[in-house]
N, C-alpha and C. Protein backbone atom coordinates (compact mmCIF):
# COMPACT_ATOMS: atom_id res chain seq x y z
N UNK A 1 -87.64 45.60 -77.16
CA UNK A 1 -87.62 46.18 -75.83
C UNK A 1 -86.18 46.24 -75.30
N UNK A 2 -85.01 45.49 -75.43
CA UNK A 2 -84.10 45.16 -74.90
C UNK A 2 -83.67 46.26 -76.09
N UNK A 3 -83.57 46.83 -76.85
CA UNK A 3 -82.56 47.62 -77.75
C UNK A 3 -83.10 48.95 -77.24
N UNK A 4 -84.58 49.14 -76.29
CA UNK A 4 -84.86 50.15 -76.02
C UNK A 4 -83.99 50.76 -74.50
N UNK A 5 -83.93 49.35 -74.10
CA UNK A 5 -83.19 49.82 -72.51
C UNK A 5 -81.81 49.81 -72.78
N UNK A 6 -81.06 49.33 -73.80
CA UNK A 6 -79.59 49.26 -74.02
C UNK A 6 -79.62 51.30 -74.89
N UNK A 7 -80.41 51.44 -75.76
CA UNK A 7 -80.67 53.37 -76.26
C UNK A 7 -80.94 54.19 -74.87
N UNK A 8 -82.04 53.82 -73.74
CA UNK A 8 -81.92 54.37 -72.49
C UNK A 8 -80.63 54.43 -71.76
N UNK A 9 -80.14 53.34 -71.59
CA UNK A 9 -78.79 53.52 -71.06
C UNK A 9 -77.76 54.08 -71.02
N UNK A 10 -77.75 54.09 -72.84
CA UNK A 10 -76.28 54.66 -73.27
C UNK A 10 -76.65 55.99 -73.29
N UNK A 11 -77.85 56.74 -73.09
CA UNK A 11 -77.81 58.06 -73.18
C UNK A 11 -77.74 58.92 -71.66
N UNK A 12 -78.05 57.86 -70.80
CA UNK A 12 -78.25 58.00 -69.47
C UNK A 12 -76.54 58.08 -69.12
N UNK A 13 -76.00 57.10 -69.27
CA UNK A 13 -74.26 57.56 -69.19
C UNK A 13 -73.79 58.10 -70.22
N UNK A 14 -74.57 58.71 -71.12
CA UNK A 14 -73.92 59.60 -72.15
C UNK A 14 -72.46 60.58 -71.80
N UNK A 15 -73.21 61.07 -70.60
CA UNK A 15 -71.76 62.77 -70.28
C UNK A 15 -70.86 62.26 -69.54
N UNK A 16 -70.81 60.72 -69.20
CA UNK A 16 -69.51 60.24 -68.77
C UNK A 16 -68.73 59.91 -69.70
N UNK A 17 -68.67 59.96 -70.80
CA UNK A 17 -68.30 60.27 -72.02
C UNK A 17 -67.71 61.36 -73.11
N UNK A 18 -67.79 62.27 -71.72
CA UNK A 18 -68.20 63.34 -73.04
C UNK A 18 -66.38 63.71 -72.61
N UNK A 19 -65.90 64.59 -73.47
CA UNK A 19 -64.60 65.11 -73.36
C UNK A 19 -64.36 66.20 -72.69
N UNK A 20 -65.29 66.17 -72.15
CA UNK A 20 -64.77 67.52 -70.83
C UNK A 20 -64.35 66.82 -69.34
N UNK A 21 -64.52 65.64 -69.44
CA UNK A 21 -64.34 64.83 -68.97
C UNK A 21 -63.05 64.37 -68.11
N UNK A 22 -62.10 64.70 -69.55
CA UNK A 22 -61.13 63.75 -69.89
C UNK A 22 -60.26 65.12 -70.33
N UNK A 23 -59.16 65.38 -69.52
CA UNK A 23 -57.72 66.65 -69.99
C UNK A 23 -57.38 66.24 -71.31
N UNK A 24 -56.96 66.81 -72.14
CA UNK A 24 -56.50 66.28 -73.33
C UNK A 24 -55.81 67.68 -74.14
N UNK A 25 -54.07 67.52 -74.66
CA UNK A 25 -53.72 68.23 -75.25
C UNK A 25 -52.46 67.88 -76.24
N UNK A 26 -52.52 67.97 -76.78
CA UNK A 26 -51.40 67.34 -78.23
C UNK A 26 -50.41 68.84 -79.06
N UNK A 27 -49.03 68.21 -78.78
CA UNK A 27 -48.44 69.12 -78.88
C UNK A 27 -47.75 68.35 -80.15
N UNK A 28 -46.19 68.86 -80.75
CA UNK A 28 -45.92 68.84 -81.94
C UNK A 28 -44.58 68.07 -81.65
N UNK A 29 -44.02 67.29 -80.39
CA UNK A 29 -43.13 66.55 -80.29
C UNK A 29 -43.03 64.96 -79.98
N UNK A 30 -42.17 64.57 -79.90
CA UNK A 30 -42.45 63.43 -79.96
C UNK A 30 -42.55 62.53 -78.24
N UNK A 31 -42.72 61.41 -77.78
CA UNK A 31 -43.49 60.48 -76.60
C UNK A 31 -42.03 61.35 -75.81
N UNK A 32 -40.84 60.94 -76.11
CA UNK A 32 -40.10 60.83 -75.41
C UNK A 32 -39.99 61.81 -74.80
N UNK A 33 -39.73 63.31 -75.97
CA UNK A 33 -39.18 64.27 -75.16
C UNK A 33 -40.60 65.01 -74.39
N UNK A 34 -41.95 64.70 -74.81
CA UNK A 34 -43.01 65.06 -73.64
C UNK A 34 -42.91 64.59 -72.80
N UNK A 35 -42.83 63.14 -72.46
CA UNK A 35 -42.80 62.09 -71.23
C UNK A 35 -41.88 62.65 -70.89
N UNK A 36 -40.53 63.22 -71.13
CA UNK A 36 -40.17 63.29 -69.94
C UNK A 36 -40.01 65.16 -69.42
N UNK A 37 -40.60 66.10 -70.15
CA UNK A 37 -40.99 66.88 -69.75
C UNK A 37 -42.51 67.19 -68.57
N UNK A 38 -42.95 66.18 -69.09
CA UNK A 38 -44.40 65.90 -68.01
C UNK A 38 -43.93 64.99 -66.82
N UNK A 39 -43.15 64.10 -66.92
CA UNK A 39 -42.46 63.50 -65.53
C UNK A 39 -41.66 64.76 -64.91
N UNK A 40 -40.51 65.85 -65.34
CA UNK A 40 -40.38 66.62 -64.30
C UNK A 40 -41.00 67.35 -63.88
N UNK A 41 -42.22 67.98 -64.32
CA UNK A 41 -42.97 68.88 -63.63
C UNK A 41 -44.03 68.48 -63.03
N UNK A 42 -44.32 66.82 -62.85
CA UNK A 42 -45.08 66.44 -61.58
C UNK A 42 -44.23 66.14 -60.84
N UNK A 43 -43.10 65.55 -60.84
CA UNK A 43 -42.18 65.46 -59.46
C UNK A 43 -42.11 67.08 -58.81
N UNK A 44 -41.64 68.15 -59.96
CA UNK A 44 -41.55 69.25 -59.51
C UNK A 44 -42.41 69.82 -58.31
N UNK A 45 -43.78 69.68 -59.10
CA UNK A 45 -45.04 69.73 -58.24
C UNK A 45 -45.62 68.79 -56.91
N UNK A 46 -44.38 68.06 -56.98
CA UNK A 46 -44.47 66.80 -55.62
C UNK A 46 -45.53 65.71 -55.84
N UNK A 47 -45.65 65.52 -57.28
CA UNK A 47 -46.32 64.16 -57.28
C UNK A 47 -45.47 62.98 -58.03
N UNK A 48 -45.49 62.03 -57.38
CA UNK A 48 -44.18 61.20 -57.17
C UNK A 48 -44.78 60.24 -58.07
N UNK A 49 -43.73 60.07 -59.17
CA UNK A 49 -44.34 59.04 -60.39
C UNK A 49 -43.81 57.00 -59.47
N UNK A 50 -44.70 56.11 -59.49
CA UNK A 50 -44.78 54.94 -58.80
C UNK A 50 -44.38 54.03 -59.56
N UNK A 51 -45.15 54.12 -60.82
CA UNK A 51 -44.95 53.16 -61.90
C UNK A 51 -45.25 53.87 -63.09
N UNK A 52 -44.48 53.22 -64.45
CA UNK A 52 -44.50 53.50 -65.72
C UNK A 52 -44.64 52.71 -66.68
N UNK A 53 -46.12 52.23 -66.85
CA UNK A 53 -46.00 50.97 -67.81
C UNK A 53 -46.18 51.80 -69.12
N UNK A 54 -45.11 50.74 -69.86
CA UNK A 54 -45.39 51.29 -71.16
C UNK A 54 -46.28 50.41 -72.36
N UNK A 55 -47.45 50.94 -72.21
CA UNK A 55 -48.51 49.92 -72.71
C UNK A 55 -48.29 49.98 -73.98
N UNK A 56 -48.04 50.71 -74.99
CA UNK A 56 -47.55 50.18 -76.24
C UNK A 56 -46.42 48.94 -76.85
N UNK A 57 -45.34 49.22 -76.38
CA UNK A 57 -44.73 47.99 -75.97
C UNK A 57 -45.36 47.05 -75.73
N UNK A 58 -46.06 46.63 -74.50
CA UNK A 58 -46.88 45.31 -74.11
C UNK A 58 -47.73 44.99 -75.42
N UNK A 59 -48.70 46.15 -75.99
CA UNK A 59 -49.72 45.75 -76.91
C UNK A 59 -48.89 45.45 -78.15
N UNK A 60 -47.79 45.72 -78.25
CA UNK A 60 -46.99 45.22 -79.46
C UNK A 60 -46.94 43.76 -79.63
N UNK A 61 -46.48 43.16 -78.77
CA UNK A 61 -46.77 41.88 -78.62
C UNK A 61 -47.52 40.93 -79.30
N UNK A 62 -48.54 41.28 -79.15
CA UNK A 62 -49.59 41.18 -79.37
C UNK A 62 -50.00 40.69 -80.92
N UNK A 63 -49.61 41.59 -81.65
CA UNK A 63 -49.48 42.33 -82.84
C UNK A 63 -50.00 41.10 -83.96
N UNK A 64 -49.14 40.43 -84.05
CA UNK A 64 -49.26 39.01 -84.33
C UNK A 64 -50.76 38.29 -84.85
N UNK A 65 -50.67 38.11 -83.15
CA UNK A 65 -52.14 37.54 -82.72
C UNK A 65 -53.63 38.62 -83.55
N UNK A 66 -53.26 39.35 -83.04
CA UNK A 66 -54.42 40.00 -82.91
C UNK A 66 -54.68 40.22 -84.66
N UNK A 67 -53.50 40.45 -85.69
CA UNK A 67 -53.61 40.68 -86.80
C UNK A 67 -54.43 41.81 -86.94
N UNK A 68 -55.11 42.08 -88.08
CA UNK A 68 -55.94 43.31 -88.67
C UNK A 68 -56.47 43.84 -87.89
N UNK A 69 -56.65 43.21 -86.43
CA UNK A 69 -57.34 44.10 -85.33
C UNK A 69 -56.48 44.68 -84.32
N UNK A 70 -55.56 44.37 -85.11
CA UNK A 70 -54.28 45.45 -83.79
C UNK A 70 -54.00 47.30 -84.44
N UNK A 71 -53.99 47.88 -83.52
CA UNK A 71 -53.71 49.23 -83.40
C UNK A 71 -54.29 50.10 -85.03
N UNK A 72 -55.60 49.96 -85.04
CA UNK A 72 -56.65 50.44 -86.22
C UNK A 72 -55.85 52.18 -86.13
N UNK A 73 -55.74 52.59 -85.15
CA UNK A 73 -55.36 54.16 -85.18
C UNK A 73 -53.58 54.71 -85.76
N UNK A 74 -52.91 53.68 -85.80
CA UNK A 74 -52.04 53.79 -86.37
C UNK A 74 -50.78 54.47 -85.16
N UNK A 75 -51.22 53.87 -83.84
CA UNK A 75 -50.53 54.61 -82.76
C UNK A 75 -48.77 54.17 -82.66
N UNK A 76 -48.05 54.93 -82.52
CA UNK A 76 -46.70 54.72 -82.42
C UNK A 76 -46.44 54.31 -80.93
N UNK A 77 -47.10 54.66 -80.05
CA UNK A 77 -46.63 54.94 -78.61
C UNK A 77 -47.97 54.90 -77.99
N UNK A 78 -47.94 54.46 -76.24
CA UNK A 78 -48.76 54.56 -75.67
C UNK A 78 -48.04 54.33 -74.56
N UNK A 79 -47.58 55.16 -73.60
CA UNK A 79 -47.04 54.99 -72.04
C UNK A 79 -48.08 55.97 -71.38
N UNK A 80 -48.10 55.58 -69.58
CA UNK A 80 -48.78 55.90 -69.12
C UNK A 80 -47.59 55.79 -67.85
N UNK A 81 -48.09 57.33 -66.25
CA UNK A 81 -47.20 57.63 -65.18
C UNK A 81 -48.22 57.48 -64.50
N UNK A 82 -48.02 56.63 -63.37
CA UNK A 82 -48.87 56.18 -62.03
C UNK A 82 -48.69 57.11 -61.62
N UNK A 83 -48.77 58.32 -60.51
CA UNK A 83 -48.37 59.29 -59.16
C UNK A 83 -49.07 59.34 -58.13
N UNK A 84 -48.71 59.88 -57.25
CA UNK A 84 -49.11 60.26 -55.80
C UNK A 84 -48.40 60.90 -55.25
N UNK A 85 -48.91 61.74 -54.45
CA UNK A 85 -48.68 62.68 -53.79
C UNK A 85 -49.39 62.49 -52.28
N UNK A 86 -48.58 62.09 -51.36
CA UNK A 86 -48.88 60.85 -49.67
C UNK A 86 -49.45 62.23 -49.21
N UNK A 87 -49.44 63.68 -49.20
CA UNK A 87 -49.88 64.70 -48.14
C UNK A 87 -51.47 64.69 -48.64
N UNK A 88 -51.91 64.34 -50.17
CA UNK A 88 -53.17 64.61 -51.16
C UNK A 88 -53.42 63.08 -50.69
N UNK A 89 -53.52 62.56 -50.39
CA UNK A 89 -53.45 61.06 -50.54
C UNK A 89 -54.04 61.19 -49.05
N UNK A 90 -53.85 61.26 -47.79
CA UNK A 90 -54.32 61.61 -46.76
C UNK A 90 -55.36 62.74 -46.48
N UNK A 91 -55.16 63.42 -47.25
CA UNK A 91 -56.02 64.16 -46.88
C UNK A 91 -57.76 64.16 -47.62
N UNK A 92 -57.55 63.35 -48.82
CA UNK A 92 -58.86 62.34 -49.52
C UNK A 92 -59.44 61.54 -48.54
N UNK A 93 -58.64 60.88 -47.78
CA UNK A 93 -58.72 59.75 -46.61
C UNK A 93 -59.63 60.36 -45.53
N UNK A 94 -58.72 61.62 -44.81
CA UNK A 94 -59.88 62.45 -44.19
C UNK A 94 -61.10 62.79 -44.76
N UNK A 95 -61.44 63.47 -45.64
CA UNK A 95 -62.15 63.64 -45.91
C UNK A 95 -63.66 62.66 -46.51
N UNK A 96 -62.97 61.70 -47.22
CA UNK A 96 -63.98 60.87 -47.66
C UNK A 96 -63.23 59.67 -48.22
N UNK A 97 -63.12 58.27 -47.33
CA UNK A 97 -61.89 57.63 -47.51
C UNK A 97 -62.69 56.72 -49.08
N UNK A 98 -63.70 56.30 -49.55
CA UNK A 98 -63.99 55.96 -50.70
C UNK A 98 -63.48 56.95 -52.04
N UNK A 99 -62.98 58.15 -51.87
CA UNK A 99 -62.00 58.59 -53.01
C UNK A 99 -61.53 58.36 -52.91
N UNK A 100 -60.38 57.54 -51.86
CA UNK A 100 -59.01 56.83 -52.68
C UNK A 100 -59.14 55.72 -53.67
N UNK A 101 -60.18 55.93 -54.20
CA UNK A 101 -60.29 54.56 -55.62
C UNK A 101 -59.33 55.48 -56.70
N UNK A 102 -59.51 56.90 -56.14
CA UNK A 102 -58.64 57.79 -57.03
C UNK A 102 -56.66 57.71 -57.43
N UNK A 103 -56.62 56.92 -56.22
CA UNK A 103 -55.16 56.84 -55.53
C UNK A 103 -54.28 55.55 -56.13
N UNK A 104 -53.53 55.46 -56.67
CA UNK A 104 -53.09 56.71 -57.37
C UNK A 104 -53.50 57.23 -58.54
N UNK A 105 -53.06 58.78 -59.01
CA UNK A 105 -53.56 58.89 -60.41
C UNK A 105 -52.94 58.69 -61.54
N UNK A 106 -53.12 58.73 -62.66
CA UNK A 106 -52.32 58.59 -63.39
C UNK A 106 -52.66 59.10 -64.95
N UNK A 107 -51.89 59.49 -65.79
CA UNK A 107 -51.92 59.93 -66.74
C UNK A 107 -51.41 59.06 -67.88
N UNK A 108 -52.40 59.05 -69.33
CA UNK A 108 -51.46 58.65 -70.55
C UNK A 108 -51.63 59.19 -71.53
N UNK A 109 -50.46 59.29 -72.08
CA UNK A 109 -49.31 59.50 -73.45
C UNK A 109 -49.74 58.85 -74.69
N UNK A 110 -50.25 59.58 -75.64
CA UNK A 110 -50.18 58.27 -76.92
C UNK A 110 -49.37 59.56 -77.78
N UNK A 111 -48.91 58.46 -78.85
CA UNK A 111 -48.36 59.20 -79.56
C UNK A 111 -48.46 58.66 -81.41
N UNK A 112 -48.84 59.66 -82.25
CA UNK A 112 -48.98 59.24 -83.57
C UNK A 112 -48.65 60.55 -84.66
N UNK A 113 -48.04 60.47 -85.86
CA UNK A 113 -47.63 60.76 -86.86
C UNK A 113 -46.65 62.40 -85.74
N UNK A 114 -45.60 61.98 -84.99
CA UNK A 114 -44.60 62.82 -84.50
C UNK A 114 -45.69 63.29 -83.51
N UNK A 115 -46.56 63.50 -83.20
CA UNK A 115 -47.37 64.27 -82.24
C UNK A 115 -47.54 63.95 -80.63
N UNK A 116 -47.89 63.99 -79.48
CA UNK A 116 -48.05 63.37 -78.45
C UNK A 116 -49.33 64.05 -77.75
N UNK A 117 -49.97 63.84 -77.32
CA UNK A 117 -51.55 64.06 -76.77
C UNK A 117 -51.15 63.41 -75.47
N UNK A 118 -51.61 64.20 -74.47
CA UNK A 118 -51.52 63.68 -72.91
C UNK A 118 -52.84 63.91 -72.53
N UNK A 119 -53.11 62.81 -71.95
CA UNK A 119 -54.92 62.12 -71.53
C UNK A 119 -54.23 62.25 -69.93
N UNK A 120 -56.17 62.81 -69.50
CA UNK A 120 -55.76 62.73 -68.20
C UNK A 120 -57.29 62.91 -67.64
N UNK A 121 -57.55 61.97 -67.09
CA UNK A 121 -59.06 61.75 -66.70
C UNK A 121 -59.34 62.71 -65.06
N UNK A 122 -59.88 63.34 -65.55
CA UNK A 122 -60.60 64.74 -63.84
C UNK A 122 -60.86 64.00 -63.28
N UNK A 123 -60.44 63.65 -62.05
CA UNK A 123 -60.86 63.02 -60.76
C UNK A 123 -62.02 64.03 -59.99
N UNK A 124 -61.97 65.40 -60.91
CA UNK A 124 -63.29 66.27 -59.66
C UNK A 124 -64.70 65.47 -60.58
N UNK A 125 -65.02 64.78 -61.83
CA UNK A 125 -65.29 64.27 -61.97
C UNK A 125 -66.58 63.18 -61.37
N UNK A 126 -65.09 61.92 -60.79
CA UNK A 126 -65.55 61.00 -59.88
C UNK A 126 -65.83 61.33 -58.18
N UNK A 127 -65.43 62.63 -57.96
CA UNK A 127 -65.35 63.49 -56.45
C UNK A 127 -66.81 63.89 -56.83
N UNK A 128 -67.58 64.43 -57.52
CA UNK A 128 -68.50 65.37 -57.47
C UNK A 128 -69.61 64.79 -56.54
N UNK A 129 -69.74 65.64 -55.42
CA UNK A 129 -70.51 65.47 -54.51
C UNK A 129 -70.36 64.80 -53.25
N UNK A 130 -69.14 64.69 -53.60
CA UNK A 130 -68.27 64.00 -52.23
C UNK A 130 -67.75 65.09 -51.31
N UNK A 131 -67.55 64.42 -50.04
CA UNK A 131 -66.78 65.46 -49.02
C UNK A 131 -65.39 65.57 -49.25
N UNK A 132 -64.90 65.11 -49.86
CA UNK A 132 -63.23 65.20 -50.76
C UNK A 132 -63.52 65.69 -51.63
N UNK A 133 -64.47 66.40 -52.20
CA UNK A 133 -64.67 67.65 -53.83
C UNK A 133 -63.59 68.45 -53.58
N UNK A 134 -63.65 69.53 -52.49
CA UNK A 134 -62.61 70.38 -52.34
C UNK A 134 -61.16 70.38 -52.66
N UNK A 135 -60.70 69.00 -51.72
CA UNK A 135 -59.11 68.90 -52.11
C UNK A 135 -58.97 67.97 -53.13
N UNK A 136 -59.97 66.95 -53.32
CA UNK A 136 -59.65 66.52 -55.13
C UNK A 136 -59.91 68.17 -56.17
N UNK A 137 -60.68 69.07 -56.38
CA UNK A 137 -60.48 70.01 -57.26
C UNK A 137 -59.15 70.68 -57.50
N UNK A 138 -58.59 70.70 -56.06
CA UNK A 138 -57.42 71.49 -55.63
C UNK A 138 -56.17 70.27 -56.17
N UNK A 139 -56.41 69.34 -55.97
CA UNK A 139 -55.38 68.04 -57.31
C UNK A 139 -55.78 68.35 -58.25
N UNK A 140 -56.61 68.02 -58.77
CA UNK A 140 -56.47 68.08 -60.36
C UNK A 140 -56.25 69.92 -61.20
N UNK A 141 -56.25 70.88 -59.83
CA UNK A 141 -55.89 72.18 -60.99
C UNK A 141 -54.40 71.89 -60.90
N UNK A 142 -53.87 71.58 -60.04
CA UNK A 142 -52.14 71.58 -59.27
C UNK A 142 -51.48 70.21 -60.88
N UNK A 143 -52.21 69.76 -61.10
CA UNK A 143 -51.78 68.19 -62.07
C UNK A 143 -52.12 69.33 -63.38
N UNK A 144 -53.27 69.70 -63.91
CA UNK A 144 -53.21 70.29 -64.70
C UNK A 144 -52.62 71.55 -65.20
N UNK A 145 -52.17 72.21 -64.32
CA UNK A 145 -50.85 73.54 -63.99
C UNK A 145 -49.89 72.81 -64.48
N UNK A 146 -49.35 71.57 -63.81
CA UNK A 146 -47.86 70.93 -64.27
C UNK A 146 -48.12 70.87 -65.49
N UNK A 147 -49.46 70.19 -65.99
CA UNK A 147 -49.06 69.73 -67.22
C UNK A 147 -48.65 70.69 -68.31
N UNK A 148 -50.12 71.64 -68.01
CA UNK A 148 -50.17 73.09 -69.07
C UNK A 148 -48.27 73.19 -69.09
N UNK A 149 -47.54 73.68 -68.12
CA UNK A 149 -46.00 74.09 -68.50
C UNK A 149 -45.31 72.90 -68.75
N UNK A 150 -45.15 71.78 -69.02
CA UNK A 150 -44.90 70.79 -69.52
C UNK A 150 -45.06 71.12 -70.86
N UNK A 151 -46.12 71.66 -71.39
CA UNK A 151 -46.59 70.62 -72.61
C UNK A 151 -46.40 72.36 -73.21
N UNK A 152 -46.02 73.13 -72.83
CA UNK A 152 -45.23 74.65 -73.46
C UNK A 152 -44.12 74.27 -74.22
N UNK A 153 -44.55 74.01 -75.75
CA UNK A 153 -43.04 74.09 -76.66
C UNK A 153 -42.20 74.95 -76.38
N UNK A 154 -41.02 74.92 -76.06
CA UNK A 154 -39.79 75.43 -75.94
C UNK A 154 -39.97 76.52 -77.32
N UNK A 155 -39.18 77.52 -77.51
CA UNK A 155 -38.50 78.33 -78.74
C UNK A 155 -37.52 77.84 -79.14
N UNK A 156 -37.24 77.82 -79.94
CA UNK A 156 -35.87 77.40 -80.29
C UNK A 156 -34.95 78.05 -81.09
């Protein structure tokens, strides 16, 4: 019975799962020079990076300890950019002050065999059906605009 309600469950939060979910796009360069092509075009776009942990680093640490169970994917990199944007940030507040669990947002970076993939979880998402749907939709196309020209390989 208990393996029947743990199979109910997981299918019941199945599509919070699912990858439509979740922004995701992997281009052909490496952490650095994306990170910091995706940091100017959210400042550009006026969302103000807060903090930058760089969680690979930290999980390096680790490395040790954890032995055969550290980094199974073979990841080179993993940083992640806190942001906010105080005019989007107020105006969630008006609207429905329990979306600021959204506040701030933030995006991450992994990076493996030269490649970089930028993760970025839809906040219209966690908005759906809220009275902040509107101007959270209107964030996350404005975050996903930056990123799309960010993550445009140059010619060379």
């Amino acid at each position: 019975m208990k393996r029947l309600f743990v199979l109910l469950g997981a299918l019941i939060c199945a599509p919070a799962w699912s990858g439509e979910n979740v922004y995701q796009k992997t281009i052909d360069a490496s952490m650095d020079e994306t990170y910091k092509r995706v940091y100017e075009q959210l400042e550009e776009n006026r969302f103000f990076i807060v903090f930058e942990p760089n969680i690979g680093k930290n999980l390096s640490g680790f490395a040790e300890r954890w032995g055969e169970d550290y980094n199974h994917n073979g990841l080179t990199g993993i940083r992640s950019m806190v942001f906010c944007n105080g005019w989007y940030a107020n105006a969630v507040s008006n609207a429905d002050p329990s979306m600021l669990a959204l506040c701030p947002l933030h995006i991450t970076l992994i990076e493996k065999d030269s490649m970089t993939t930028v993760l970025f979880s839809r906040p219209t998402v966690i908005a759906a059906g809220s009275p902040a749907a509107e101007i959270v939709t209107e964030i996350e196309s404005k975050v996903i605009n930056a990123l799309e020209k960010a993550l445009v390989k140059p010619v060379k």
